[in-house]
PDB file of N, CA and C in Angstrom:
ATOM      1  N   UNK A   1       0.035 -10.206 -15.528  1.00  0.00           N
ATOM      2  CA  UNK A   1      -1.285  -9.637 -15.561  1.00  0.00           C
ATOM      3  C   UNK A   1      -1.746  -9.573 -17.006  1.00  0.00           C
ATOM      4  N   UNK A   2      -3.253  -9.947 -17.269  1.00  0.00           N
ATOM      5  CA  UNK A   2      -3.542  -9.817 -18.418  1.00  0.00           C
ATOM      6  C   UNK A   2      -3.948  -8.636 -19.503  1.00  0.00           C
ATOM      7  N   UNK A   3      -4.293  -7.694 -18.502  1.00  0.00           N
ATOM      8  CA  UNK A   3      -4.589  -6.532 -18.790  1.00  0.00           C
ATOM      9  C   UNK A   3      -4.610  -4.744 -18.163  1.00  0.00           C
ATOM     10  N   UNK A   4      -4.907  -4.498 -18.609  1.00  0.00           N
ATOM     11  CA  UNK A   4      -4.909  -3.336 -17.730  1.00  0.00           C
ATOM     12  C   UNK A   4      -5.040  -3.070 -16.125  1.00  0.00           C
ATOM     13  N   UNK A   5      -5.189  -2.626 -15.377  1.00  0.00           N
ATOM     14  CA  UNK A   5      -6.065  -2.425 -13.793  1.00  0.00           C
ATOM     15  C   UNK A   5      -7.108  -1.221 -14.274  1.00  0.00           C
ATOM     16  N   UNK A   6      -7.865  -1.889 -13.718  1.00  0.00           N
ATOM     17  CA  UNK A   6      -9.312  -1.358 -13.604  1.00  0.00           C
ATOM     18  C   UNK A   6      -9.528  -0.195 -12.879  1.00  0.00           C
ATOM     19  N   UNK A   7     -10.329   0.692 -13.040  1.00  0.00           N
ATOM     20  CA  UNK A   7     -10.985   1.392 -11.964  1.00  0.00           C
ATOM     21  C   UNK A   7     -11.697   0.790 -10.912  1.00  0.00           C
ATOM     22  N   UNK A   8     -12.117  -0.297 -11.427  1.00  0.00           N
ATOM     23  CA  UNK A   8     -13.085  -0.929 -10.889  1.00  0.00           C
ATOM     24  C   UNK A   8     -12.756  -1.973  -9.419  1.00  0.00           C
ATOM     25  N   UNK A   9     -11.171  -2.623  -9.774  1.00  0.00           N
ATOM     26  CA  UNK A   9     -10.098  -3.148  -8.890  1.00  0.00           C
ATOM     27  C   UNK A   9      -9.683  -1.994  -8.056  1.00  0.00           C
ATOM     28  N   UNK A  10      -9.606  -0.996  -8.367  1.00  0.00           N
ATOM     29  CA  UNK A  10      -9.148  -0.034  -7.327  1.00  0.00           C
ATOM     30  C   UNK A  10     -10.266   0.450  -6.582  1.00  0.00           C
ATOM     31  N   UNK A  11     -11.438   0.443  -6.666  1.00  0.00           N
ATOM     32  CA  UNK A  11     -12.574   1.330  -6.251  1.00  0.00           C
ATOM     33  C   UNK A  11     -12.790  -0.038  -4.975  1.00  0.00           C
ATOM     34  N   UNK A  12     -13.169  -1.264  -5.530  1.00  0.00           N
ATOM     35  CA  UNK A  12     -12.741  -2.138  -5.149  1.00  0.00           C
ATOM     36  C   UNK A  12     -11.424  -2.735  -3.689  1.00  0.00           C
ATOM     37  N   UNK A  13     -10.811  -2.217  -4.297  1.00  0.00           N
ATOM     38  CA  UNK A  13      -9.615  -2.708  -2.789  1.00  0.00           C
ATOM     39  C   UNK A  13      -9.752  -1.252  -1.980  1.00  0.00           C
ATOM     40  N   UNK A  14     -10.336  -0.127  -2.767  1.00  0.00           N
ATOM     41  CA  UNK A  14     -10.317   1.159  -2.001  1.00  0.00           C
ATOM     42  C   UNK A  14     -11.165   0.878  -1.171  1.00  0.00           C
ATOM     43  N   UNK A  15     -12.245   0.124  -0.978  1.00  0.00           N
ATOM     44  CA  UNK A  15     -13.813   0.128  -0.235  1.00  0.00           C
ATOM     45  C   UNK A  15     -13.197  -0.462   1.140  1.00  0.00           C
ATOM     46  N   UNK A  16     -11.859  -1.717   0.799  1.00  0.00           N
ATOM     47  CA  UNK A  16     -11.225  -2.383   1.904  1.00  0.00           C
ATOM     48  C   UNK A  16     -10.326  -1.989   2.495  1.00  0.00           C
ATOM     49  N   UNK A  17      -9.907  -0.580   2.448  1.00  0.00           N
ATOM     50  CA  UNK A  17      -8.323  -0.035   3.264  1.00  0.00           C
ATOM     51  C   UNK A  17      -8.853   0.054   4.933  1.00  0.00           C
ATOM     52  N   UNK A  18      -7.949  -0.624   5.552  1.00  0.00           N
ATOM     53  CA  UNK A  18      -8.308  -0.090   7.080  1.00  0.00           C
ATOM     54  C   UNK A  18      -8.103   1.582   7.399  1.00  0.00           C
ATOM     55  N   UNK A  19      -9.245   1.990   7.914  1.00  0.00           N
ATOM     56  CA  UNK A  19      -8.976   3.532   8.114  1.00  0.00           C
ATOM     57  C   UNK A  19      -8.273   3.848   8.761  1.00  0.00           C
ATOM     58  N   UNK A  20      -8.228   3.311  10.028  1.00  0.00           N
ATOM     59  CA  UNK A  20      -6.913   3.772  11.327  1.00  0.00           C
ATOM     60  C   UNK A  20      -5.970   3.245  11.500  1.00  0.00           C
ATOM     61  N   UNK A  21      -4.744   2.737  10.550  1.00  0.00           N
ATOM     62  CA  UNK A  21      -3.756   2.303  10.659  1.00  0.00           C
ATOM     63  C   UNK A  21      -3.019   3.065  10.428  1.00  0.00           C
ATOM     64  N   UNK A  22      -1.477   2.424  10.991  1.00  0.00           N
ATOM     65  CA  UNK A  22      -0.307   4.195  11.016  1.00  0.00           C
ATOM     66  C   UNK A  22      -0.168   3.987   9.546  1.00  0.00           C
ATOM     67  N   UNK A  23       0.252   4.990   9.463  1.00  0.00           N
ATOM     68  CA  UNK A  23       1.012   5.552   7.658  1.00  0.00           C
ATOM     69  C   UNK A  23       2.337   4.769   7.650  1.00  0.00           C
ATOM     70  N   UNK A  24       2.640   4.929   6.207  1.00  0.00           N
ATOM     71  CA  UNK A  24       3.659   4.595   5.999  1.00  0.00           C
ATOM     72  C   UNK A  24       4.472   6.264   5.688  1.00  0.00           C
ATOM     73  N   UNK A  25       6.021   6.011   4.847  1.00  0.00           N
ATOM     74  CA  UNK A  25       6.140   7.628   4.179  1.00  0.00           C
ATOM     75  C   UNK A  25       5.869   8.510   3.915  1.00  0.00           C
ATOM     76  N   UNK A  26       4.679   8.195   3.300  1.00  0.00           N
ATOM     77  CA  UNK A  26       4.177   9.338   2.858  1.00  0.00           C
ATOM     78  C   UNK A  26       3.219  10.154   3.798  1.00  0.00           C
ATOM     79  N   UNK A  27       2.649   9.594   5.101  1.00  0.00           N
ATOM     80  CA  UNK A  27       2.005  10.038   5.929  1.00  0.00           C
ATOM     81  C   UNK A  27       0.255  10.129   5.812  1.00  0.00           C
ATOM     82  N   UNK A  28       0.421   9.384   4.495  1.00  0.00           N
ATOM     83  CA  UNK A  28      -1.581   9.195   4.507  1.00  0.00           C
ATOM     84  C   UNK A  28      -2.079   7.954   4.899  1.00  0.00           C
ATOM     85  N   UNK A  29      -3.147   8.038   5.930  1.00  0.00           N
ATOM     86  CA  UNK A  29      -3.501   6.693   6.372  1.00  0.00           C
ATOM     87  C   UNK A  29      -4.731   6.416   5.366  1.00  0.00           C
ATOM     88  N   UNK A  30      -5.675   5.262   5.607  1.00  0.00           N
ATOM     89  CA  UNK A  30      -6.305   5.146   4.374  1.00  0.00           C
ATOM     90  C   UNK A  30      -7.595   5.606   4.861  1.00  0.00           C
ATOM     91  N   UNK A  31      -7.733   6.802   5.510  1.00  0.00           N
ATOM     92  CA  UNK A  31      -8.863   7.384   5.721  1.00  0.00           C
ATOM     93  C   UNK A  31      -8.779   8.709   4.697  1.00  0.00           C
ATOM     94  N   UNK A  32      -7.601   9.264   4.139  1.00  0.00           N
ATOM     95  CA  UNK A  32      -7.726   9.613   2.870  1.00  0.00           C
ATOM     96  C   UNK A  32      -8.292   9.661   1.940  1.00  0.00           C
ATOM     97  N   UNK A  33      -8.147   7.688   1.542  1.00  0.00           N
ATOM     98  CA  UNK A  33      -8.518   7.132   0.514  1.00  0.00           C
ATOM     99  C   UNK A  33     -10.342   7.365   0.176  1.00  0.00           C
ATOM    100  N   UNK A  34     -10.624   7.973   1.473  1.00  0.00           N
ATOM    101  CA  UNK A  34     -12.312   7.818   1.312  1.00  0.00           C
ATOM    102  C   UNK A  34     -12.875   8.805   0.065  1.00  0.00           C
ATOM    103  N   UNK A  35     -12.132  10.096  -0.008  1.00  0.00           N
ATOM    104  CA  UNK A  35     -12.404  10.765  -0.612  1.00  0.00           C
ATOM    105  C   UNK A  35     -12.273  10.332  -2.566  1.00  0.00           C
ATOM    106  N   UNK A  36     -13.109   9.394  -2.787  1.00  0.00           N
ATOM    107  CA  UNK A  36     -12.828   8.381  -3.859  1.00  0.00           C
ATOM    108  C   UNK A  36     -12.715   9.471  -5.287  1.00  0.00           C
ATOM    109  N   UNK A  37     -13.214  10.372  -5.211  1.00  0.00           N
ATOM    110  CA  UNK A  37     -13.593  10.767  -6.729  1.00  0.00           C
ATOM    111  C   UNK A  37     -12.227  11.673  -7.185  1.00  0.00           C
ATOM    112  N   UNK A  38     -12.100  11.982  -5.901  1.00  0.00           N
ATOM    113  CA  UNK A  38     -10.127  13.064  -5.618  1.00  0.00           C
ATOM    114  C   UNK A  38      -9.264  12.143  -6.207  1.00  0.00           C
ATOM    115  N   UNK A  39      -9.044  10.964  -5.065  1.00  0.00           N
ATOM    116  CA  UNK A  39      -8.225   9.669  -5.201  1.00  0.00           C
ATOM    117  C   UNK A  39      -8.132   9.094  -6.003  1.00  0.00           C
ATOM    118  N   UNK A  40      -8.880   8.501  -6.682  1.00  0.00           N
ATOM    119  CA  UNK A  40      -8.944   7.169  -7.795  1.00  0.00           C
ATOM    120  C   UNK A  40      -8.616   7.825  -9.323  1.00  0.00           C
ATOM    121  N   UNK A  41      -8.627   8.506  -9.677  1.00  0.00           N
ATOM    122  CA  UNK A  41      -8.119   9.071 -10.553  1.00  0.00           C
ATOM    123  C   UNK A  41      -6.450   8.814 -10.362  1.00  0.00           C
ATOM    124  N   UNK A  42      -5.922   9.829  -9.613  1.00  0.00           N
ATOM    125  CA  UNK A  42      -4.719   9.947  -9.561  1.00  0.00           C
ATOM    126  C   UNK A  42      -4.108   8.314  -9.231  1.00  0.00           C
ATOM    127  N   UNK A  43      -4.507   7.212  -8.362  1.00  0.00           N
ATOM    128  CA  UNK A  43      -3.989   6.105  -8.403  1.00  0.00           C
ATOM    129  C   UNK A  43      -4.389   5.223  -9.299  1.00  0.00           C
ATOM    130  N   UNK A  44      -5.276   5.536 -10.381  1.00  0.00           N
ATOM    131  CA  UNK A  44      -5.560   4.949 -11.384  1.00  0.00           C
ATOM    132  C   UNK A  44      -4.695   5.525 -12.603  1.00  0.00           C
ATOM    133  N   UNK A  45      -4.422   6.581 -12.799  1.00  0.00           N
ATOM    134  CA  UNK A  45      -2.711   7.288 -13.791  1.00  0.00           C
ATOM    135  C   UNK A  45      -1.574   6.491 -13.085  1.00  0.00           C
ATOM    136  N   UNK A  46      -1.431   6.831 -11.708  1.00  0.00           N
ATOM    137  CA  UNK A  46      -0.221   5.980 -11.284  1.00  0.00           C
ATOM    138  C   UNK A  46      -0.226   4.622 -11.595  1.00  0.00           C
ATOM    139  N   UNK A  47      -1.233   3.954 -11.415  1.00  0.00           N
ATOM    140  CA  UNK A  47      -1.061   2.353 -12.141  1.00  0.00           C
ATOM    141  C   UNK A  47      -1.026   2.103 -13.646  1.00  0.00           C
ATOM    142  N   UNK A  48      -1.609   3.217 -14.374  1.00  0.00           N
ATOM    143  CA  UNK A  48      -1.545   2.860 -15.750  1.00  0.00           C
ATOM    144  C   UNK A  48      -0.046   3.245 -16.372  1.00  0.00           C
ATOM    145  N   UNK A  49       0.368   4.323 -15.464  1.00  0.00           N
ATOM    146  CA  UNK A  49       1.622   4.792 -15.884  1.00  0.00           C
ATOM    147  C   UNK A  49       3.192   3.228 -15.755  1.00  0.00           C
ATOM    148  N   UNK A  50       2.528   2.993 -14.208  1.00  0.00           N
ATOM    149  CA  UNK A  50       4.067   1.785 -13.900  1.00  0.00           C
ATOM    150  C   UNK A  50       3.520   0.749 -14.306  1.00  0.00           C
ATOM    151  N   UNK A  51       2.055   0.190 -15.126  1.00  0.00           N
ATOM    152  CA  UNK A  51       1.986  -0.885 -15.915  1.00  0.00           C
ATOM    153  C   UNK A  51       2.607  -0.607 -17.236  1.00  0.00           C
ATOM    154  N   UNK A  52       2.532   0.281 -17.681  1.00  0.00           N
ATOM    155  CA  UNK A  52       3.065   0.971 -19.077  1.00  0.00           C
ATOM    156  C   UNK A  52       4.579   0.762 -18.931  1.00  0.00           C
ATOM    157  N   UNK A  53       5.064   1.438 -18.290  1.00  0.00           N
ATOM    158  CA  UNK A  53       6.768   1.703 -17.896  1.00  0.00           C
ATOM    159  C   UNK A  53       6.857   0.364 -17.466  1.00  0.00           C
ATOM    160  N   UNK A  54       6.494  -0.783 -16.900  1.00  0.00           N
ATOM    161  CA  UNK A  54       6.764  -1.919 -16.364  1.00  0.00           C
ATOM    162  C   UNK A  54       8.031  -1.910 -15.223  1.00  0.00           C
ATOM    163  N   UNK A  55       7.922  -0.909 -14.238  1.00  0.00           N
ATOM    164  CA  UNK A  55       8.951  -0.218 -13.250  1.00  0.00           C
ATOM    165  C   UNK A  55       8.340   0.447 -12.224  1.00  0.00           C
ATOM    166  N   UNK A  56       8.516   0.157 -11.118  1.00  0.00           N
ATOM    167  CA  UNK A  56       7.719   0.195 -10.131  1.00  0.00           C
ATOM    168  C   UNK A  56       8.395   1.844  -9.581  1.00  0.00           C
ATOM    169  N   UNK A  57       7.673   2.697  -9.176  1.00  0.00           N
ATOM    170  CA  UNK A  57       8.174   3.855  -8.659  1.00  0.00           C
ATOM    171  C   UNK A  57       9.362   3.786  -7.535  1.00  0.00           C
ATOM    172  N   UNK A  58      10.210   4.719  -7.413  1.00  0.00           N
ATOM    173  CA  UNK A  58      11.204   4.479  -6.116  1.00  0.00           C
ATOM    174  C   UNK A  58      10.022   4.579  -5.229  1.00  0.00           C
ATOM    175  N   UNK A  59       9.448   5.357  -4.338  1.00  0.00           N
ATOM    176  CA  UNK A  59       8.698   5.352  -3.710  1.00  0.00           C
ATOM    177  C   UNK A  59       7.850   3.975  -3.005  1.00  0.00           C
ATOM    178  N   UNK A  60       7.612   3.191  -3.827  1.00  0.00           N
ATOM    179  CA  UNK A  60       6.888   1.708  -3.946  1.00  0.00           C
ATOM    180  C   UNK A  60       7.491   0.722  -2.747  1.00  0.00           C
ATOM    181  N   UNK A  61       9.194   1.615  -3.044  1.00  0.00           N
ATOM    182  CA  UNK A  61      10.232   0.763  -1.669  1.00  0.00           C
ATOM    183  C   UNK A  61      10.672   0.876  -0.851  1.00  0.00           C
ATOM    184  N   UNK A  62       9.971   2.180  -0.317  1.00  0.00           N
ATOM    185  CA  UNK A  62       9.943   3.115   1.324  1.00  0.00           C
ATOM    186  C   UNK A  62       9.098   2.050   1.993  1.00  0.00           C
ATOM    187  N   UNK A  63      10.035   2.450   3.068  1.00  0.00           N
ATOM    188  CA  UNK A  63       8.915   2.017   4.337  1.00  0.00           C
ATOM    189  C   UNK A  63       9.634   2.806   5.386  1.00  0.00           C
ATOM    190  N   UNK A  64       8.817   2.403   6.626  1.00  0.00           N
ATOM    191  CA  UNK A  64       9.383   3.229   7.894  1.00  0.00           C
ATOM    192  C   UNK A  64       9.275   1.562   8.868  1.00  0.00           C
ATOM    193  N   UNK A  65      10.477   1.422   9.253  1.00  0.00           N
ATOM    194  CA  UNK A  65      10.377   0.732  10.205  1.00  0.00           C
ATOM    195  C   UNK A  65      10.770   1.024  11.471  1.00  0.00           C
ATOM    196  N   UNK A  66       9.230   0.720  12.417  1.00  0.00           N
ATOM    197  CA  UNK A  66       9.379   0.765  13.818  1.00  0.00           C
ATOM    198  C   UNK A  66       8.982  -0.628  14.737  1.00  0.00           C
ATOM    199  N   UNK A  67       9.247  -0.139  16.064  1.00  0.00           N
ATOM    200  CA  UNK A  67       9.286  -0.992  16.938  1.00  0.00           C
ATOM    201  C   UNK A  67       7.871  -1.255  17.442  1.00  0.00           C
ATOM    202  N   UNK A  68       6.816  -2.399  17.646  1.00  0.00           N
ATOM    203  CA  UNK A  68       5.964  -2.630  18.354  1.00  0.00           C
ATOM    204  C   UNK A  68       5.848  -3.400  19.349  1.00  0.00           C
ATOM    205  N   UNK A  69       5.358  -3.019  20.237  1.00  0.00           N
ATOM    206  CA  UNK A  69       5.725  -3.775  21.327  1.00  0.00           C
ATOM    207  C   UNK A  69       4.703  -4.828  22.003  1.00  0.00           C
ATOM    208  N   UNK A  70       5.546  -5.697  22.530  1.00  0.00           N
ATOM    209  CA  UNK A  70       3.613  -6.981  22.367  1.00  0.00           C
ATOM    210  C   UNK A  70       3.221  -7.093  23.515  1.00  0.00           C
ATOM    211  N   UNK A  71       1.807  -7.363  23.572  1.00  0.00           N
ATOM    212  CA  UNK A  71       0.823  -7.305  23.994  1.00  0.00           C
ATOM    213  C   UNK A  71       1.215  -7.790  25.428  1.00  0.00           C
ATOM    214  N   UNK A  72       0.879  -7.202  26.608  1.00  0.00           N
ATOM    215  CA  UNK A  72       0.904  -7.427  28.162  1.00  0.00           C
ATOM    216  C   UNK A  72       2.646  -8.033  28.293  1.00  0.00           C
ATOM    217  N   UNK A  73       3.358  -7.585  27.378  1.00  0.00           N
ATOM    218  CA  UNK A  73       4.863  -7.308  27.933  1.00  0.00           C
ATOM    219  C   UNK A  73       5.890  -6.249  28.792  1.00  0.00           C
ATOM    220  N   UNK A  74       6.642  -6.747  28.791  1.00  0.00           N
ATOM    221  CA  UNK A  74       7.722  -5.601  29.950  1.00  0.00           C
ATOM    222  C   UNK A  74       7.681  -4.607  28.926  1.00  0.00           C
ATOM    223  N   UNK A  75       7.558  -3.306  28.349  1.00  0.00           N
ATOM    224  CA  UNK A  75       8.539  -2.573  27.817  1.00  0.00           C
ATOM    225  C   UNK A  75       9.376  -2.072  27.818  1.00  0.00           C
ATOM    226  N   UNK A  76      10.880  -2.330  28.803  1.00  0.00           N
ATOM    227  CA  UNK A  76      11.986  -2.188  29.030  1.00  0.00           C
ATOM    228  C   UNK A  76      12.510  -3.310  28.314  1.00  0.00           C
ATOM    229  N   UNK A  77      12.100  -4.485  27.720  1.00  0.00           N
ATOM    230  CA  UNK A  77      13.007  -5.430  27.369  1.00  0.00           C
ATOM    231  C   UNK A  77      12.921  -5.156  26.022  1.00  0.00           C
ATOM    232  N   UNK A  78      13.846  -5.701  25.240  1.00  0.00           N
ATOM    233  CA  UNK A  78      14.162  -5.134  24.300  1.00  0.00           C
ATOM    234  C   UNK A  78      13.217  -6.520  23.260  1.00  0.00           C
ATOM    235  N   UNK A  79      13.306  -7.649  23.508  1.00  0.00           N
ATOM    236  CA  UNK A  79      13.370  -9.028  22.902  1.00  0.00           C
ATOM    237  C   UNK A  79      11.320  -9.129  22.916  1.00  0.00           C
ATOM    238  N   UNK A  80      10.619  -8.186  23.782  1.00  0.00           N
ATOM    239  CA  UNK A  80       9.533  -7.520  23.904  1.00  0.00           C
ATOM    240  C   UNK A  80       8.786  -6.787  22.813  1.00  0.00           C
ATOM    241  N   UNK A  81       9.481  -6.666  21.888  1.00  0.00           N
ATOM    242  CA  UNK A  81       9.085  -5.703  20.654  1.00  0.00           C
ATOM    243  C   UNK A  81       9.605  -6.147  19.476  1.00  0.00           C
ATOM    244  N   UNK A  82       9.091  -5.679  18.725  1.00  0.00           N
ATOM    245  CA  UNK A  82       9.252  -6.668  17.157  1.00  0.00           C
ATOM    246  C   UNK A  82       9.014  -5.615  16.134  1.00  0.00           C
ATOM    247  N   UNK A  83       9.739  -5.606  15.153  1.00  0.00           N
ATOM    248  CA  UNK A  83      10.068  -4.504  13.780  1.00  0.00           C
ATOM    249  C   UNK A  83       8.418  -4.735  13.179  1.00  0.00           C
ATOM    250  N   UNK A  84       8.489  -3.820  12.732  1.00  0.00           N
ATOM    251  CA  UNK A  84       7.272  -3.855  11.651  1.00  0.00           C
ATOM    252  C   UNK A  84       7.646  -2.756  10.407  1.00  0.00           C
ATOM    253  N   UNK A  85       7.267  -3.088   9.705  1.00  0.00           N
ATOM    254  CA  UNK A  85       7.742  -1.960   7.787  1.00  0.00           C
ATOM    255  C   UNK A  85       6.338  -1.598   8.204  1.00  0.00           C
ATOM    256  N   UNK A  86       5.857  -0.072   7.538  1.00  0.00           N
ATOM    257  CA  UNK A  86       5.395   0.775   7.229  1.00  0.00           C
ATOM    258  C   UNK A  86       5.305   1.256   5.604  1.00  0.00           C
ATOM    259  N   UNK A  87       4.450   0.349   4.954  1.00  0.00           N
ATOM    260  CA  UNK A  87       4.452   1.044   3.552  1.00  0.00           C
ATOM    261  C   UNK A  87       3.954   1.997   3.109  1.00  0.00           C
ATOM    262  N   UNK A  88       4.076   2.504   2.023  1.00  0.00           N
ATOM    263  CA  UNK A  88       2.945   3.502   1.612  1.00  0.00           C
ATOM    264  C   UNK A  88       1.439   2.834   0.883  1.00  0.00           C
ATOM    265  N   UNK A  89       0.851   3.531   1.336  1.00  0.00           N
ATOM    266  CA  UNK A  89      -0.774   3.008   0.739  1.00  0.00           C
ATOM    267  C   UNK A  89      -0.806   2.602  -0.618  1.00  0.00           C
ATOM    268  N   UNK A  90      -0.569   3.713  -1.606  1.00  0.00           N
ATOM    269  CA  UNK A  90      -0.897   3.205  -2.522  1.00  0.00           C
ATOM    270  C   UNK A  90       0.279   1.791  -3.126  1.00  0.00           C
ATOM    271  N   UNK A  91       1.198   1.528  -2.413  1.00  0.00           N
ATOM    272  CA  UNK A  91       1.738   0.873  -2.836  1.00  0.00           C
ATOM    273  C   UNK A  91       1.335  -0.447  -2.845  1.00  0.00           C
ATOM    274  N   UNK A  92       0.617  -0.558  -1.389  1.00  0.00           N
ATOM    275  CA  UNK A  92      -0.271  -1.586  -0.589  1.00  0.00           C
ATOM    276  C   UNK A  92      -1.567  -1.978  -1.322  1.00  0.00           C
ATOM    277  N   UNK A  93      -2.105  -0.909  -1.764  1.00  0.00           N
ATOM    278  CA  UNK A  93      -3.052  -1.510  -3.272  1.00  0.00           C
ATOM    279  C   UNK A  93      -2.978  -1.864  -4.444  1.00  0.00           C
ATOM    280  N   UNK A  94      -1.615  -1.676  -4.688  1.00  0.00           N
ATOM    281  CA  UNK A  94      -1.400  -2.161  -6.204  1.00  0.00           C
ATOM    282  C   UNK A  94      -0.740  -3.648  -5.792  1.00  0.00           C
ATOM    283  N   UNK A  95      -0.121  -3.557  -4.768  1.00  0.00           N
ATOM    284  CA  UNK A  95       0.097  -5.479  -4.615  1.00  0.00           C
ATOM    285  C   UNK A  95      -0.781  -6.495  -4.287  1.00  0.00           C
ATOM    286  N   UNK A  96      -1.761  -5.900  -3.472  1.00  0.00           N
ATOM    287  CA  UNK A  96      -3.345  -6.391  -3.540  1.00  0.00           C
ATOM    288  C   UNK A  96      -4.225  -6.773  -4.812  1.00  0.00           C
ATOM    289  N   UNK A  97      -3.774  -5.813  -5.722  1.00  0.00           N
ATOM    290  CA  UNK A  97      -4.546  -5.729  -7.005  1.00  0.00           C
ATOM    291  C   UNK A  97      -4.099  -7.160  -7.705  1.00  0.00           C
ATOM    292  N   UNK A  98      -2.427  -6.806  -7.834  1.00  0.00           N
ATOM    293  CA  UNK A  98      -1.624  -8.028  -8.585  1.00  0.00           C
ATOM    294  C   UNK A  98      -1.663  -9.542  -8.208  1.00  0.00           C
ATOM    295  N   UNK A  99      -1.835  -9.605  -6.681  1.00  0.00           N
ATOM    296  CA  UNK A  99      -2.214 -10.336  -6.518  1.00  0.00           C
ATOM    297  C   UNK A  99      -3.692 -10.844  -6.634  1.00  0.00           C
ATOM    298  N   UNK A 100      -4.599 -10.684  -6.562  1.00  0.00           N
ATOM    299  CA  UNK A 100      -5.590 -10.493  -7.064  1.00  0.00           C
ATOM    300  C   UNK A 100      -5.993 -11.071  -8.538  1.00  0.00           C
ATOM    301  N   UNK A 101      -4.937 -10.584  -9.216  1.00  0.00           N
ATOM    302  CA  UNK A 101      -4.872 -10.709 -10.889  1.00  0.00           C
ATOM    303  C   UNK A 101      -4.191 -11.681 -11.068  1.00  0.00           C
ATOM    304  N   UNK A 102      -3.669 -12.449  -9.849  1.00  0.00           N
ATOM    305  CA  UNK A 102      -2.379 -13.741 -10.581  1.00  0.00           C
ATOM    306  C   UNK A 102      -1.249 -12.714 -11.277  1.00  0.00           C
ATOM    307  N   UNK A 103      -0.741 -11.846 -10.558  1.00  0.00           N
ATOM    308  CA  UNK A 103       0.538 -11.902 -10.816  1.00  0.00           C
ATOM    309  C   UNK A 103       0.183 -10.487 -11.966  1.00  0.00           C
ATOM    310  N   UNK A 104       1.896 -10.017 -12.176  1.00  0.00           N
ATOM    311  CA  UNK A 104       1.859  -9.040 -13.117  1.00  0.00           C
ATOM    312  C   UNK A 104       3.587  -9.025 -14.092  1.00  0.00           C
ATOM    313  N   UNK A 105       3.770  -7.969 -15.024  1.00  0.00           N
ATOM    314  CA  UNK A 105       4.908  -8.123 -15.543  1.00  0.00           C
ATOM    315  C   UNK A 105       6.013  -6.837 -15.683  1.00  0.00           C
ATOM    316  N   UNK A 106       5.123  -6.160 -13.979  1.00  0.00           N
ATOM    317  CA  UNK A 106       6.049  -5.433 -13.192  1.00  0.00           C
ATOM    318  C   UNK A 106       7.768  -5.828 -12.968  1.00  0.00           C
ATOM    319  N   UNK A 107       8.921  -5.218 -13.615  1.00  0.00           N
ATOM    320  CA  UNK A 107      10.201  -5.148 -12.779  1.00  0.00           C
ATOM    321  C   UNK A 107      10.547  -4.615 -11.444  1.00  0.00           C
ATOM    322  N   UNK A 108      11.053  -5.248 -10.550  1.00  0.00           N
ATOM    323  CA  UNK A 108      11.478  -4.193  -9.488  1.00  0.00           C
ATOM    324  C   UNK A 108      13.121  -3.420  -9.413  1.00  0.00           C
TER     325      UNK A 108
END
């Protein structure tokens, strides 16, 4: 990444979070995120902080994985349902961002 992250990238991918999707860990879905003037601050320190540190928070590598089950199947069968990860939000916008930016010089 060439530079900083923006407010402007976050205000930005914030406008695009799906509102009703399950949470990840931390338990905020991104109907949270609406409350922009609360929010963007604090995930705008958190990005300036792990661009600075070049170290991605433990947190960043939670997920919750559950079972979904597909569409007009048995749900007794097991081969019927398929894992899915559960991230946390803000984690989900800062890889959006990076990608976005071509990449960054984040460690994991």
């Amino acid at each position: 990444m060439n530079g900083p992250i923006s407010i402007r990238a976050i205000e930005s991918n914030n406008n695009n979070l799906p509102k009703q999707k399950a949470t990840g860990p931390e338990g905020l879905t991104g109907e949270v995120y609406k409350f922009k003037k609360e929010i963007i601050p604090i995930i705008y320190s958190l990005f300036q902080s792990t661009q600075a540190e070049e170290i991605l928070p433990k947190t960043f590598y939670e997920a919750c994985i559950t079972l979904i089950q597909m569409a007009d199947k048995d749900i007794l069968r097991k081969d019927n349902h398929k894992p899915v990860s559960l991230m946390n939000t803000d984690s989900k916008m800062l890889n959006k961002i990076l990608a976005r930016c071509g990449g960054s010089r984040l460690q994991s």
